[in-house]
ModelCIF file with pLDDT and N, C-alpha, C, O atoms, coordinates in Angstrom:
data_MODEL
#
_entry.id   MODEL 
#
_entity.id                         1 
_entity.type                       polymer 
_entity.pdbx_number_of_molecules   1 
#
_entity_poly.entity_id                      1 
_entity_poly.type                           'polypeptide(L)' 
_entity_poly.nstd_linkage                   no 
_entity_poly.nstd_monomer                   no 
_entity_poly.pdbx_seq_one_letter_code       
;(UNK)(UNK)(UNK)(UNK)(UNK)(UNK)(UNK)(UNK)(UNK)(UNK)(UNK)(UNK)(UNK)(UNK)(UNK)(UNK)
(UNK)(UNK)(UNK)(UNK)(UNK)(UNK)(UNK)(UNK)(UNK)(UNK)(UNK)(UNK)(UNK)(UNK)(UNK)(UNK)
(UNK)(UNK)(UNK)(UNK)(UNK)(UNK)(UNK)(UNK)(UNK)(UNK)(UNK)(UNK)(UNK)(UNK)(UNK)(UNK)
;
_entity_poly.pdbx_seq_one_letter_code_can   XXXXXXXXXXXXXXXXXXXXXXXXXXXXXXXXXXXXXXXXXXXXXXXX 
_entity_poly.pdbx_strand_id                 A 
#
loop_
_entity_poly_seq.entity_id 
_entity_poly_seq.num 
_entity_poly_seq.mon_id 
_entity_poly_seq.hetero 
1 1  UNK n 
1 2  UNK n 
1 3  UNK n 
1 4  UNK n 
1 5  UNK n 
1 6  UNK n 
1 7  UNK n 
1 8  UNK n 
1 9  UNK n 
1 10 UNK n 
1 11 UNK n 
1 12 UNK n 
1 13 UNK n 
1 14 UNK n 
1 15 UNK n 
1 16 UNK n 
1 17 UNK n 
1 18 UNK n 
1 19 UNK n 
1 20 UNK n 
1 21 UNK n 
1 22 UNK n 
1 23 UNK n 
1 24 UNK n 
1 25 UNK n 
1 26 UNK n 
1 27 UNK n 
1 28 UNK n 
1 29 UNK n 
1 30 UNK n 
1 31 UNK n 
1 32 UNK n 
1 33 UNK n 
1 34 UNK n 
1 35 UNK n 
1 36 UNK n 
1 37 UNK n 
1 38 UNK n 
1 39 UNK n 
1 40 UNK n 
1 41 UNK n 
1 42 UNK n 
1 43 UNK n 
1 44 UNK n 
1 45 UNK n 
1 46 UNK n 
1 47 UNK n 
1 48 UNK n 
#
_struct_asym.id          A 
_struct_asym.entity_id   1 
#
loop_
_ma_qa_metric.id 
_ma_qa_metric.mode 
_ma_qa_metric.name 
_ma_qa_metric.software_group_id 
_ma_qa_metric.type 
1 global pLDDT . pLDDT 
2 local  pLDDT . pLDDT 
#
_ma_qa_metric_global.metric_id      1 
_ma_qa_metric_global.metric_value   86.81 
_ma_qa_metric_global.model_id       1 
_ma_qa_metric_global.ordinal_id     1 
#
loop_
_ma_qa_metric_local.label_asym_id 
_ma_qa_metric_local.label_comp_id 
_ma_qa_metric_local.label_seq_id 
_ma_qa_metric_local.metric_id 
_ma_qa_metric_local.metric_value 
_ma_qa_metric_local.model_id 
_ma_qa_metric_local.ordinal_id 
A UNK 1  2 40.00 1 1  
A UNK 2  2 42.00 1 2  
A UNK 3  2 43.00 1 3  
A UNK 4  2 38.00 1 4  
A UNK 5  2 37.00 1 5  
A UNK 6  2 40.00 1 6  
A UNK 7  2 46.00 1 7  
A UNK 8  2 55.00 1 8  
A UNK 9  2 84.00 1 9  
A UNK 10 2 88.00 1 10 
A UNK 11 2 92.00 1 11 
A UNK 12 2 95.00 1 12 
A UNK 13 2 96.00 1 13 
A UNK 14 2 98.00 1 14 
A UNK 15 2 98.00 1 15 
A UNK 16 2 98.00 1 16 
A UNK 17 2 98.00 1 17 
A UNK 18 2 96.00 1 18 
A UNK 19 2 95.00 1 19 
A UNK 20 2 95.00 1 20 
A UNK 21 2 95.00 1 21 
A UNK 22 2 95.00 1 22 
A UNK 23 2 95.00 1 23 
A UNK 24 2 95.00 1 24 
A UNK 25 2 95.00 1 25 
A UNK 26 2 94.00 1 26 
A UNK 27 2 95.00 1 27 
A UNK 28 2 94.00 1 28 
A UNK 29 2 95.00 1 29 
A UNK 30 2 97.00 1 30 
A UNK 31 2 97.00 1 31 
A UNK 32 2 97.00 1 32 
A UNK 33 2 98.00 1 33 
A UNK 34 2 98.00 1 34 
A UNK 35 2 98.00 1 35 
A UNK 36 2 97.00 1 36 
A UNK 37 2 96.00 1 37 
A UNK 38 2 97.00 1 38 
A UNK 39 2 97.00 1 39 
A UNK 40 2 97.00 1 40 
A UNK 41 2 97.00 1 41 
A UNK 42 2 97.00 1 42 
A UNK 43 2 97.00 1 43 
A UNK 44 2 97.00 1 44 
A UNK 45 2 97.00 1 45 
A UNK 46 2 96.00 1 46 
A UNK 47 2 95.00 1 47 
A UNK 48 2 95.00 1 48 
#
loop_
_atom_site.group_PDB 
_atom_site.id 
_atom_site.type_symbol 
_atom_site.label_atom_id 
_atom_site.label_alt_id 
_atom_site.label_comp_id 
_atom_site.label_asym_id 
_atom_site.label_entity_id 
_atom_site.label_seq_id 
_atom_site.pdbx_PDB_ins_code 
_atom_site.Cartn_x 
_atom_site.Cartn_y 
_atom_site.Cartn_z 
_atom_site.occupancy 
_atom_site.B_iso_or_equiv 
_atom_site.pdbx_formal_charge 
_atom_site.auth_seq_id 
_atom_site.auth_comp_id 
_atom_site.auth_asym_id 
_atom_site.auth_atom_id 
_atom_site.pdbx_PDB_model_num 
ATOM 1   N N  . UNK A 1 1  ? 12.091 69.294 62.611 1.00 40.00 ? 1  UNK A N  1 
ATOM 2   C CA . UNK A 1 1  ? 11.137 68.939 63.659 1.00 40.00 ? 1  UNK A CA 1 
ATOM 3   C C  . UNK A 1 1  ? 9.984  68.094 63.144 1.00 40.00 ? 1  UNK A C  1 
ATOM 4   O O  . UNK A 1 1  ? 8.988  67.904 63.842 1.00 40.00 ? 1  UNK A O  1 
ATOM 5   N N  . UNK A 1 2  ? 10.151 67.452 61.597 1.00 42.00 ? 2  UNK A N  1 
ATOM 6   C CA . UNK A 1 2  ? 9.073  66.949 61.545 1.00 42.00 ? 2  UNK A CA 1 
ATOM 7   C C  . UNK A 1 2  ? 8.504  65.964 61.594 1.00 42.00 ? 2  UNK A C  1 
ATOM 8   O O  . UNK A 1 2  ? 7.392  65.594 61.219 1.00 42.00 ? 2  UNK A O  1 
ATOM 9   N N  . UNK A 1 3  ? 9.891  65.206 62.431 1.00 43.00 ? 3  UNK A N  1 
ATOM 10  C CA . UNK A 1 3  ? 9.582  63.863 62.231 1.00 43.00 ? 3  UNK A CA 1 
ATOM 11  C C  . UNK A 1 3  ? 9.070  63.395 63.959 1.00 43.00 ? 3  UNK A C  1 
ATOM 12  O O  . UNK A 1 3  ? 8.525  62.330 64.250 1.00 43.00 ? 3  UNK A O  1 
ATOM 13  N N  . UNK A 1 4  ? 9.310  64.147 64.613 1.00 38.00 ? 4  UNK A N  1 
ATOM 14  C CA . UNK A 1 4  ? 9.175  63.656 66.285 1.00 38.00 ? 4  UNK A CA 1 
ATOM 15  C C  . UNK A 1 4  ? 8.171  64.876 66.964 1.00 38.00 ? 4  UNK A C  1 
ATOM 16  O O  . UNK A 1 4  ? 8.239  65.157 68.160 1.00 38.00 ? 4  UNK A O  1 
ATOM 17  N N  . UNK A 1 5  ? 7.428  65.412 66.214 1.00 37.00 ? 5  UNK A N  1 
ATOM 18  C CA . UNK A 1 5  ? 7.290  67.058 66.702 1.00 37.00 ? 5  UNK A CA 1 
ATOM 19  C C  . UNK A 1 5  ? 8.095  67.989 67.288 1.00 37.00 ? 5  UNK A C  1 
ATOM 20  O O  . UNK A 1 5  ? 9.295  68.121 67.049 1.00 37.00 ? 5  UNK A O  1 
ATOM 21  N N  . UNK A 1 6  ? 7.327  68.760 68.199 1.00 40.00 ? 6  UNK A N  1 
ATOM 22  C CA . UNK A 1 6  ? 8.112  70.185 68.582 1.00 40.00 ? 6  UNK A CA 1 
ATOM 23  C C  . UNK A 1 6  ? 8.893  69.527 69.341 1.00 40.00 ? 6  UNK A C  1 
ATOM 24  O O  . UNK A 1 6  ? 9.839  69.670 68.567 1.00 40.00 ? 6  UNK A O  1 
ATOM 25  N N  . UNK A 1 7  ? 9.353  68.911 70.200 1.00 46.00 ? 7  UNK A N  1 
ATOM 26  C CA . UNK A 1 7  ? 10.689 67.938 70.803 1.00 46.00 ? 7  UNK A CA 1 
ATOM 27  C C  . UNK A 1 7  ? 11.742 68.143 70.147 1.00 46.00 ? 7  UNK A C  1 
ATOM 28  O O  . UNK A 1 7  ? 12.838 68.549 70.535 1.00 46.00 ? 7  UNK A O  1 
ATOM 29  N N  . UNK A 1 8  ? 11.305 67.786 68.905 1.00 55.00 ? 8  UNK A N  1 
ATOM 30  C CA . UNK A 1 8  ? 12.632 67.548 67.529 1.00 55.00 ? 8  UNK A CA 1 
ATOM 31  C C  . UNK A 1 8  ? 13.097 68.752 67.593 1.00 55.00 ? 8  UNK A C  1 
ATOM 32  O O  . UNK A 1 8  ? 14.135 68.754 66.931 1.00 55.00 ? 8  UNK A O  1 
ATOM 33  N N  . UNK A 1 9  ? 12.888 69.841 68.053 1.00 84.00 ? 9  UNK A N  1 
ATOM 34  C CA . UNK A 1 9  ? 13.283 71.415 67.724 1.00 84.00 ? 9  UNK A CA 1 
ATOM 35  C C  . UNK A 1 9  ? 14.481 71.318 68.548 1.00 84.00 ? 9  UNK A C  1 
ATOM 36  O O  . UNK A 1 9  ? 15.564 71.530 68.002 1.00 84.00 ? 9  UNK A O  1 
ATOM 37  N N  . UNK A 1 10 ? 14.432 70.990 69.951 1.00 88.00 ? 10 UNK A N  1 
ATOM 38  C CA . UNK A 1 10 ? 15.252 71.242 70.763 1.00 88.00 ? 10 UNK A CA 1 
ATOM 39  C C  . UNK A 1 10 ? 17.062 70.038 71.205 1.00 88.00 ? 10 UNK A C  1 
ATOM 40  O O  . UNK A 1 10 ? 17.367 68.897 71.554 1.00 88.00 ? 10 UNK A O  1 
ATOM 41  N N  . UNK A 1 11 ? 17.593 71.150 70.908 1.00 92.00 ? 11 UNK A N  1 
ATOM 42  C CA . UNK A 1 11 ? 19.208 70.775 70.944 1.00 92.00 ? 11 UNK A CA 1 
ATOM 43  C C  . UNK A 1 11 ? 19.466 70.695 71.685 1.00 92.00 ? 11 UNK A C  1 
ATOM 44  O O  . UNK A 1 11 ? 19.092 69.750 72.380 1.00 92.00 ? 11 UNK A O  1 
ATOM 45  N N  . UNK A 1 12 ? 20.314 71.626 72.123 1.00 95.00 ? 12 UNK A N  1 
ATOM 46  C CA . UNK A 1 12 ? 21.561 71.283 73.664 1.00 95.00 ? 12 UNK A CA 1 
ATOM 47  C C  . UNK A 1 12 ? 20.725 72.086 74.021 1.00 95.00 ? 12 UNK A C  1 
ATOM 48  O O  . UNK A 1 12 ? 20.183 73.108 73.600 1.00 95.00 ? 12 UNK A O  1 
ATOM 49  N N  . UNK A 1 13 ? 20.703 70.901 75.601 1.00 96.00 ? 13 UNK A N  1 
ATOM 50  C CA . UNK A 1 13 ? 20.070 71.627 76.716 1.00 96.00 ? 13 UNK A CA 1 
ATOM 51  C C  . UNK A 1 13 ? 20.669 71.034 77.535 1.00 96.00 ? 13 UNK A C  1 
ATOM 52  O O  . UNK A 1 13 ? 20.678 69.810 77.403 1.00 96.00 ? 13 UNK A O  1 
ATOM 53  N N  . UNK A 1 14 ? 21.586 71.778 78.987 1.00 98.00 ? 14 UNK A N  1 
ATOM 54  C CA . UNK A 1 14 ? 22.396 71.071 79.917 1.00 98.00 ? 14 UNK A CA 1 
ATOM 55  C C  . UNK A 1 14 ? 22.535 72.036 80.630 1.00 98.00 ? 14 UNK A C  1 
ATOM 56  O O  . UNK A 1 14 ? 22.445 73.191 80.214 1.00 98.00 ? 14 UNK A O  1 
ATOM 57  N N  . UNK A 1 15 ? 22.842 71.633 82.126 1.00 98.00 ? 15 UNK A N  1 
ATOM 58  C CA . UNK A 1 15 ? 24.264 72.178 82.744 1.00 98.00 ? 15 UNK A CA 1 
ATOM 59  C C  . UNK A 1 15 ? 24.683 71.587 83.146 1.00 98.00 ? 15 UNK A C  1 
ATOM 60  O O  . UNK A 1 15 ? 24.378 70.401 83.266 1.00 98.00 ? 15 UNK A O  1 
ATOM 61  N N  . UNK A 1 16 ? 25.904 72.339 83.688 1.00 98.00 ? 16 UNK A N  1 
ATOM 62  C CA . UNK A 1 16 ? 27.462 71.614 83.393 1.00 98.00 ? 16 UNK A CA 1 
ATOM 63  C C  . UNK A 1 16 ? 27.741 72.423 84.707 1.00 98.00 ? 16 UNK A C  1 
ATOM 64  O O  . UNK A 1 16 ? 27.587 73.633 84.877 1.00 98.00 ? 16 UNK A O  1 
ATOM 65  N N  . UNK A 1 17 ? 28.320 71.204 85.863 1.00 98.00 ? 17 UNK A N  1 
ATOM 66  C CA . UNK A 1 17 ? 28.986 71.673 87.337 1.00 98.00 ? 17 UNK A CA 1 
ATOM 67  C C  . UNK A 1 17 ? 30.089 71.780 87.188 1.00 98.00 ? 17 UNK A C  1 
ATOM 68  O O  . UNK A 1 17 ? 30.422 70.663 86.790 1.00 98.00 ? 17 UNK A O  1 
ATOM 69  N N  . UNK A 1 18 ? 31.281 72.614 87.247 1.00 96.00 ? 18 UNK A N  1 
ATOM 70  C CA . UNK A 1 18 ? 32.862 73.263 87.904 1.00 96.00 ? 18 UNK A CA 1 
ATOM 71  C C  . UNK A 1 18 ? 33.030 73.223 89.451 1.00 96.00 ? 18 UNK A C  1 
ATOM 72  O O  . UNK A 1 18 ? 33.718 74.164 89.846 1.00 96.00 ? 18 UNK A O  1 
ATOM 73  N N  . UNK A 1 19 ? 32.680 72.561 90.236 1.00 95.00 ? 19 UNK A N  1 
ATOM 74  C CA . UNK A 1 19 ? 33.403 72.582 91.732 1.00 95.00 ? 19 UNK A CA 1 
ATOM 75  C C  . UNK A 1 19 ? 34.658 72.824 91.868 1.00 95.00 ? 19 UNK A C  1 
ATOM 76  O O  . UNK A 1 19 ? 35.475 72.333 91.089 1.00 95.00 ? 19 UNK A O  1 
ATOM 77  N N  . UNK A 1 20 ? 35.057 73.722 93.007 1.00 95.00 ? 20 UNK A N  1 
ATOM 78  C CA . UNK A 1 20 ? 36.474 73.543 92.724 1.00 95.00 ? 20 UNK A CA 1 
ATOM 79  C C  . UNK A 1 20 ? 36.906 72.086 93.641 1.00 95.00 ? 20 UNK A C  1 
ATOM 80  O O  . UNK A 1 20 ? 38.023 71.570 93.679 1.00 95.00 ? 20 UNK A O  1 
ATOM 81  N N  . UNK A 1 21 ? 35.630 71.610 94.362 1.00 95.00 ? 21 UNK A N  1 
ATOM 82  C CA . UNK A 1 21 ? 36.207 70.520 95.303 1.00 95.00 ? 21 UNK A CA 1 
ATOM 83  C C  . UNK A 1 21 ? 36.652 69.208 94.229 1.00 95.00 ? 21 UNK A C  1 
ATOM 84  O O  . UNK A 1 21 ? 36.738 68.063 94.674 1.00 95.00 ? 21 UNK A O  1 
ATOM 85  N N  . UNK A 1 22 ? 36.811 69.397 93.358 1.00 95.00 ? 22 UNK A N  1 
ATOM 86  C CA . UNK A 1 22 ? 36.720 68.287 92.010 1.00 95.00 ? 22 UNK A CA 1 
ATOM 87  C C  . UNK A 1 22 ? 37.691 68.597 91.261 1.00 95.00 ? 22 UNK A C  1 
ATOM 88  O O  . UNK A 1 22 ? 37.684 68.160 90.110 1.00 95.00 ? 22 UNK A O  1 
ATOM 89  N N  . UNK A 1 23 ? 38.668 69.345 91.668 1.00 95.00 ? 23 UNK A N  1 
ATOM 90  C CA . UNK A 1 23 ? 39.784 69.754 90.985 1.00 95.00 ? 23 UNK A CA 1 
ATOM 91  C C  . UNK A 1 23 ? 40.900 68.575 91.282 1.00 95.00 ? 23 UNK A C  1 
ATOM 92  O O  . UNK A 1 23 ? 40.953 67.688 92.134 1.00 95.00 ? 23 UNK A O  1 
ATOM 93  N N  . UNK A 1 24 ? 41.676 68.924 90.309 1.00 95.00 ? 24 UNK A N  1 
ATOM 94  C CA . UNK A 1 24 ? 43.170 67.985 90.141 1.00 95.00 ? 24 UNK A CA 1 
ATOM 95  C C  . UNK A 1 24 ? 44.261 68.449 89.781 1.00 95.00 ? 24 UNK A C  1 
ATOM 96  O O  . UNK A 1 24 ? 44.548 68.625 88.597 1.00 95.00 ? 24 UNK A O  1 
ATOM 97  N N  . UNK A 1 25 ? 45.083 68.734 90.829 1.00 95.00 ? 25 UNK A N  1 
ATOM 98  C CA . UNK A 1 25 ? 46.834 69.467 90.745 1.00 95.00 ? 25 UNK A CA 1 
ATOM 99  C C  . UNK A 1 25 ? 47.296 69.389 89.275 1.00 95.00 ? 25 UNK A C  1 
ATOM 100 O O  . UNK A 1 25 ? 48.070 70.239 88.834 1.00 95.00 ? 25 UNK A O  1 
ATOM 101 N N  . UNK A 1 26 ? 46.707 68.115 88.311 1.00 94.00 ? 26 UNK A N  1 
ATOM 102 C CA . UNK A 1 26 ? 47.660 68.024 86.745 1.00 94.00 ? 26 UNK A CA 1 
ATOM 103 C C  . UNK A 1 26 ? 45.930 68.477 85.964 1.00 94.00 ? 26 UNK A C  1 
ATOM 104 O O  . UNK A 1 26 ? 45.765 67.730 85.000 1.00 94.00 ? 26 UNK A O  1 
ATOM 105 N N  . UNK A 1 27 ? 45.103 69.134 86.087 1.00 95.00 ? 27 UNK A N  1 
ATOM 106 C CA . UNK A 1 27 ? 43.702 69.575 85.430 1.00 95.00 ? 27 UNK A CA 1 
ATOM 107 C C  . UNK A 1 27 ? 43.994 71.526 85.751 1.00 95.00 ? 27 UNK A C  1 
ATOM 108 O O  . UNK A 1 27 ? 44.310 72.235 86.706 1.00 95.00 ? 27 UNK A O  1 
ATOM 109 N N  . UNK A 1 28 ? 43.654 71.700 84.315 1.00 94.00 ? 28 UNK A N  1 
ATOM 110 C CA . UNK A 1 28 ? 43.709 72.831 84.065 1.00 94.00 ? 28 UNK A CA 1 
ATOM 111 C C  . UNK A 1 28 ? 41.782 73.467 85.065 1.00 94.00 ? 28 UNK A C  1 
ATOM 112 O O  . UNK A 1 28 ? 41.716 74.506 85.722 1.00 94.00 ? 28 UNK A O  1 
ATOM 113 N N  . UNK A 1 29 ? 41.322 73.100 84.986 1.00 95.00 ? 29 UNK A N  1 
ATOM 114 C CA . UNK A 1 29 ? 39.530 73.347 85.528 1.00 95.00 ? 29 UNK A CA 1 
ATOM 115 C C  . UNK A 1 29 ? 39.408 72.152 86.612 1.00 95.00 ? 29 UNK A C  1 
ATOM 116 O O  . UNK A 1 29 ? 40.149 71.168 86.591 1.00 95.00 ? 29 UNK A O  1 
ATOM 117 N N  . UNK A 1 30 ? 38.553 72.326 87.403 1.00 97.00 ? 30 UNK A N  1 
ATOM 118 C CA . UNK A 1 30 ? 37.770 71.218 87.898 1.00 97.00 ? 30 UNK A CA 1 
ATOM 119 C C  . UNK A 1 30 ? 37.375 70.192 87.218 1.00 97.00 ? 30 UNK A C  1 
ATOM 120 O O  . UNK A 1 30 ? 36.982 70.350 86.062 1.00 97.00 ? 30 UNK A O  1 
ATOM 121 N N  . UNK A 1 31 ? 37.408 68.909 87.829 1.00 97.00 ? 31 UNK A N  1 
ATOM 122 C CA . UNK A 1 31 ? 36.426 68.134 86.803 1.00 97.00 ? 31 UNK A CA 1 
ATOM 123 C C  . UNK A 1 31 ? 34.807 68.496 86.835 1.00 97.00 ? 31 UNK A C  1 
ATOM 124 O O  . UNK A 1 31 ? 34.133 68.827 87.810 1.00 97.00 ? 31 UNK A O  1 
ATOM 125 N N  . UNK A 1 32 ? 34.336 68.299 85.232 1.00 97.00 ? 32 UNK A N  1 
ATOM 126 C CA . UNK A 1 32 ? 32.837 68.976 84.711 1.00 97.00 ? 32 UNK A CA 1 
ATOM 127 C C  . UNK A 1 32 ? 32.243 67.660 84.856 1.00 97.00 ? 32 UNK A C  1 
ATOM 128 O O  . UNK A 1 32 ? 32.718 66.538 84.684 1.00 97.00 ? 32 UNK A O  1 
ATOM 129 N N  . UNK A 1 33 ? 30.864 68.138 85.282 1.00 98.00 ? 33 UNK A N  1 
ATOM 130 C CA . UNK A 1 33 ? 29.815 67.349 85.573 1.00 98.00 ? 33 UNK A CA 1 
ATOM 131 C C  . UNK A 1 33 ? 28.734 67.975 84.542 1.00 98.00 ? 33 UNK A C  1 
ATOM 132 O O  . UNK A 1 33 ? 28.464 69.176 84.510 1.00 98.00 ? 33 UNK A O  1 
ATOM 133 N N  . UNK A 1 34 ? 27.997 66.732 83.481 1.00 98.00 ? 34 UNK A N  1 
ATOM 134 C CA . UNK A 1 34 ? 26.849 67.774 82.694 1.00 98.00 ? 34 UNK A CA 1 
ATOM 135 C C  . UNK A 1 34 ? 25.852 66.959 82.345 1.00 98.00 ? 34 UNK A C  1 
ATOM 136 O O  . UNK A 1 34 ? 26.052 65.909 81.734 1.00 98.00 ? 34 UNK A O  1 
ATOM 137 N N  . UNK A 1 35 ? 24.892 67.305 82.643 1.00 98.00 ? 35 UNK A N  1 
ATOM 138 C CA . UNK A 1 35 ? 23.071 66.631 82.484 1.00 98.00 ? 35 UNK A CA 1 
ATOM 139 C C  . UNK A 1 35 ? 23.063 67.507 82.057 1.00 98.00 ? 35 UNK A C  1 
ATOM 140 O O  . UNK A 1 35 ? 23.598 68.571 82.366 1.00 98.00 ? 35 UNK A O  1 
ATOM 141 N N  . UNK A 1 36 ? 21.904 66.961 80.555 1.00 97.00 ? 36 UNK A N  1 
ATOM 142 C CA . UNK A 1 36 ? 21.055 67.205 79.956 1.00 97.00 ? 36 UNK A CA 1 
ATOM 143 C C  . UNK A 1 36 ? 20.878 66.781 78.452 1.00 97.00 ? 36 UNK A C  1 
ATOM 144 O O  . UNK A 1 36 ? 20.594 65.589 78.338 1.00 97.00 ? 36 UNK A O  1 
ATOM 145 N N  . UNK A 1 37 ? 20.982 67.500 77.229 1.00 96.00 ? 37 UNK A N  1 
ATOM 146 C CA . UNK A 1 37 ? 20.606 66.898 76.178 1.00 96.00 ? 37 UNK A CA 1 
ATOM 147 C C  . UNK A 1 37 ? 21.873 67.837 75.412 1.00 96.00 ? 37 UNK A C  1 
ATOM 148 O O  . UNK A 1 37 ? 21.883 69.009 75.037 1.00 96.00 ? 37 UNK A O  1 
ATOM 149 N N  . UNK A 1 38 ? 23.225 66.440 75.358 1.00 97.00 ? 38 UNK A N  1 
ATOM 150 C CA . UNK A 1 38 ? 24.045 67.193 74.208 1.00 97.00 ? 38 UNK A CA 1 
ATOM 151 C C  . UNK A 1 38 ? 24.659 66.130 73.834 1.00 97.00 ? 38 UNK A C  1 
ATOM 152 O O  . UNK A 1 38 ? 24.196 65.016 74.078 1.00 97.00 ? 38 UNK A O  1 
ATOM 153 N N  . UNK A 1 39 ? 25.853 66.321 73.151 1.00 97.00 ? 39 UNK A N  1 
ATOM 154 C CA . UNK A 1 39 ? 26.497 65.401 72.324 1.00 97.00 ? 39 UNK A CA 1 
ATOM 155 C C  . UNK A 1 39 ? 27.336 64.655 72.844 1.00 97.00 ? 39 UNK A C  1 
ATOM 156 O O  . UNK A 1 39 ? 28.133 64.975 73.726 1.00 97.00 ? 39 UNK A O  1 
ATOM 157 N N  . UNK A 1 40 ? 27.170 63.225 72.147 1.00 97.00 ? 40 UNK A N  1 
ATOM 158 C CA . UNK A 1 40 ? 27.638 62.184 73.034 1.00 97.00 ? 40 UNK A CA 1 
ATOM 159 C C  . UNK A 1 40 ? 29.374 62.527 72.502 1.00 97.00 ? 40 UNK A C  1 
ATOM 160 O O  . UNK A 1 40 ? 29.531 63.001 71.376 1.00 97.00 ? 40 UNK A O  1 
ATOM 161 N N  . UNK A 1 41 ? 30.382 62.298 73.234 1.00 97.00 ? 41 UNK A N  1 
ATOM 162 C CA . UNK A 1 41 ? 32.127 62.709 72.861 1.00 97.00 ? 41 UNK A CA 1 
ATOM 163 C C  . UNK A 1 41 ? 32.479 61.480 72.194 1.00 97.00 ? 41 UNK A C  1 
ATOM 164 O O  . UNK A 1 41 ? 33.075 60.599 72.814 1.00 97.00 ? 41 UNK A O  1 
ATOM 165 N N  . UNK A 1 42 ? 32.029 61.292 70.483 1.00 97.00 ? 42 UNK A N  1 
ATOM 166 C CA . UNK A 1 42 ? 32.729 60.405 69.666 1.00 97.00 ? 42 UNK A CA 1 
ATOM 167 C C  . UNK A 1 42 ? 32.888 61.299 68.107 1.00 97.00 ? 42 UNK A C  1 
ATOM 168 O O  . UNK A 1 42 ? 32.104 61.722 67.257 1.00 97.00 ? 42 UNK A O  1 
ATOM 169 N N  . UNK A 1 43 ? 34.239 61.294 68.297 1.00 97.00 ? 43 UNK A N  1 
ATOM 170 C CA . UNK A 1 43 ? 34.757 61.833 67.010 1.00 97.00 ? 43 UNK A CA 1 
ATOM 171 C C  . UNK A 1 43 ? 35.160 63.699 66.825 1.00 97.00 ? 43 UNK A C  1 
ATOM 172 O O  . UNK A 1 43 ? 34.561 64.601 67.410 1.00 97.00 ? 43 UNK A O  1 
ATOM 173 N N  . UNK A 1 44 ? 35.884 63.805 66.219 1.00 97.00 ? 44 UNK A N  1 
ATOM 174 C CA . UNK A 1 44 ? 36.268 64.983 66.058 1.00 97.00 ? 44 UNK A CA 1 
ATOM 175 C C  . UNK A 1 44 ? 34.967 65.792 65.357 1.00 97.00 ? 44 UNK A C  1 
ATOM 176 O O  . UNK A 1 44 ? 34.131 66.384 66.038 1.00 97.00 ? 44 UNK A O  1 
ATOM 177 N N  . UNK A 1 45 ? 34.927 65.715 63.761 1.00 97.00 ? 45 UNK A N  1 
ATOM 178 C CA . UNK A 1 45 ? 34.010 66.239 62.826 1.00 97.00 ? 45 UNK A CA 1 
ATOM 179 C C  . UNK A 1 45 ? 32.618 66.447 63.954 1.00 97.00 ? 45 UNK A C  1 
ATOM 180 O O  . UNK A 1 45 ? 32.205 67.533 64.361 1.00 97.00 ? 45 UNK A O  1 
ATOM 181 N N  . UNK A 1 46 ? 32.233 65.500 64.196 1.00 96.00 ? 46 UNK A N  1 
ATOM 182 C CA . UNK A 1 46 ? 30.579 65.398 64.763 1.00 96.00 ? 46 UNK A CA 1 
ATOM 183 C C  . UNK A 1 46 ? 30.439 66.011 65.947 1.00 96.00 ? 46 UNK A C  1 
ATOM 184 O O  . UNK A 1 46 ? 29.289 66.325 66.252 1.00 96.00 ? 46 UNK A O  1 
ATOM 185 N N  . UNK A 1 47 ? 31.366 66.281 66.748 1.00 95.00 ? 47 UNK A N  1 
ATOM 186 C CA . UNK A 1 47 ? 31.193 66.844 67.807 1.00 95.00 ? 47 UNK A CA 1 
ATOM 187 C C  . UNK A 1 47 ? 31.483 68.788 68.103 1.00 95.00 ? 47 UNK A C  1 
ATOM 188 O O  . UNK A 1 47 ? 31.296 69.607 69.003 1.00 95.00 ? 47 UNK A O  1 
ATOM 189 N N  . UNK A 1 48 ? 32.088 68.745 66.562 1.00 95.00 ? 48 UNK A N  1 
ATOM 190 C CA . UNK A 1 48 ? 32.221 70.357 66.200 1.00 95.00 ? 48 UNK A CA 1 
ATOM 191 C C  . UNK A 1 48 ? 31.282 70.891 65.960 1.00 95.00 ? 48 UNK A C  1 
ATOM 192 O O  . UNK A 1 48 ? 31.306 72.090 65.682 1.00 95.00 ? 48 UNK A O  1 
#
């Protein structure tokens, strides 16, 4: 945190919508909807 202050502390912060009106006959879940502060989906390693 010491480079941006107390900001820098904070990680994932989101939620994430499941409708079922957003579902798809070949989708195991609804499609997810998610605002807020998490990881962008590039790469295996970095996103674990």
């Amino acid at each position: 945190t010491a480079l941006v202050g107390a900001l820098g502390g904070l990680r994932d912060a989101y939620i994430l919508l499941k409708h079922p009106l957003l579902s798809f006959p070949f989708a195991k879940e609804p499609l997810g909807l998610q605002v807020g502060n998490f990881y962008e989906p590039m790469g295996l390693e970095r996103t674990n």
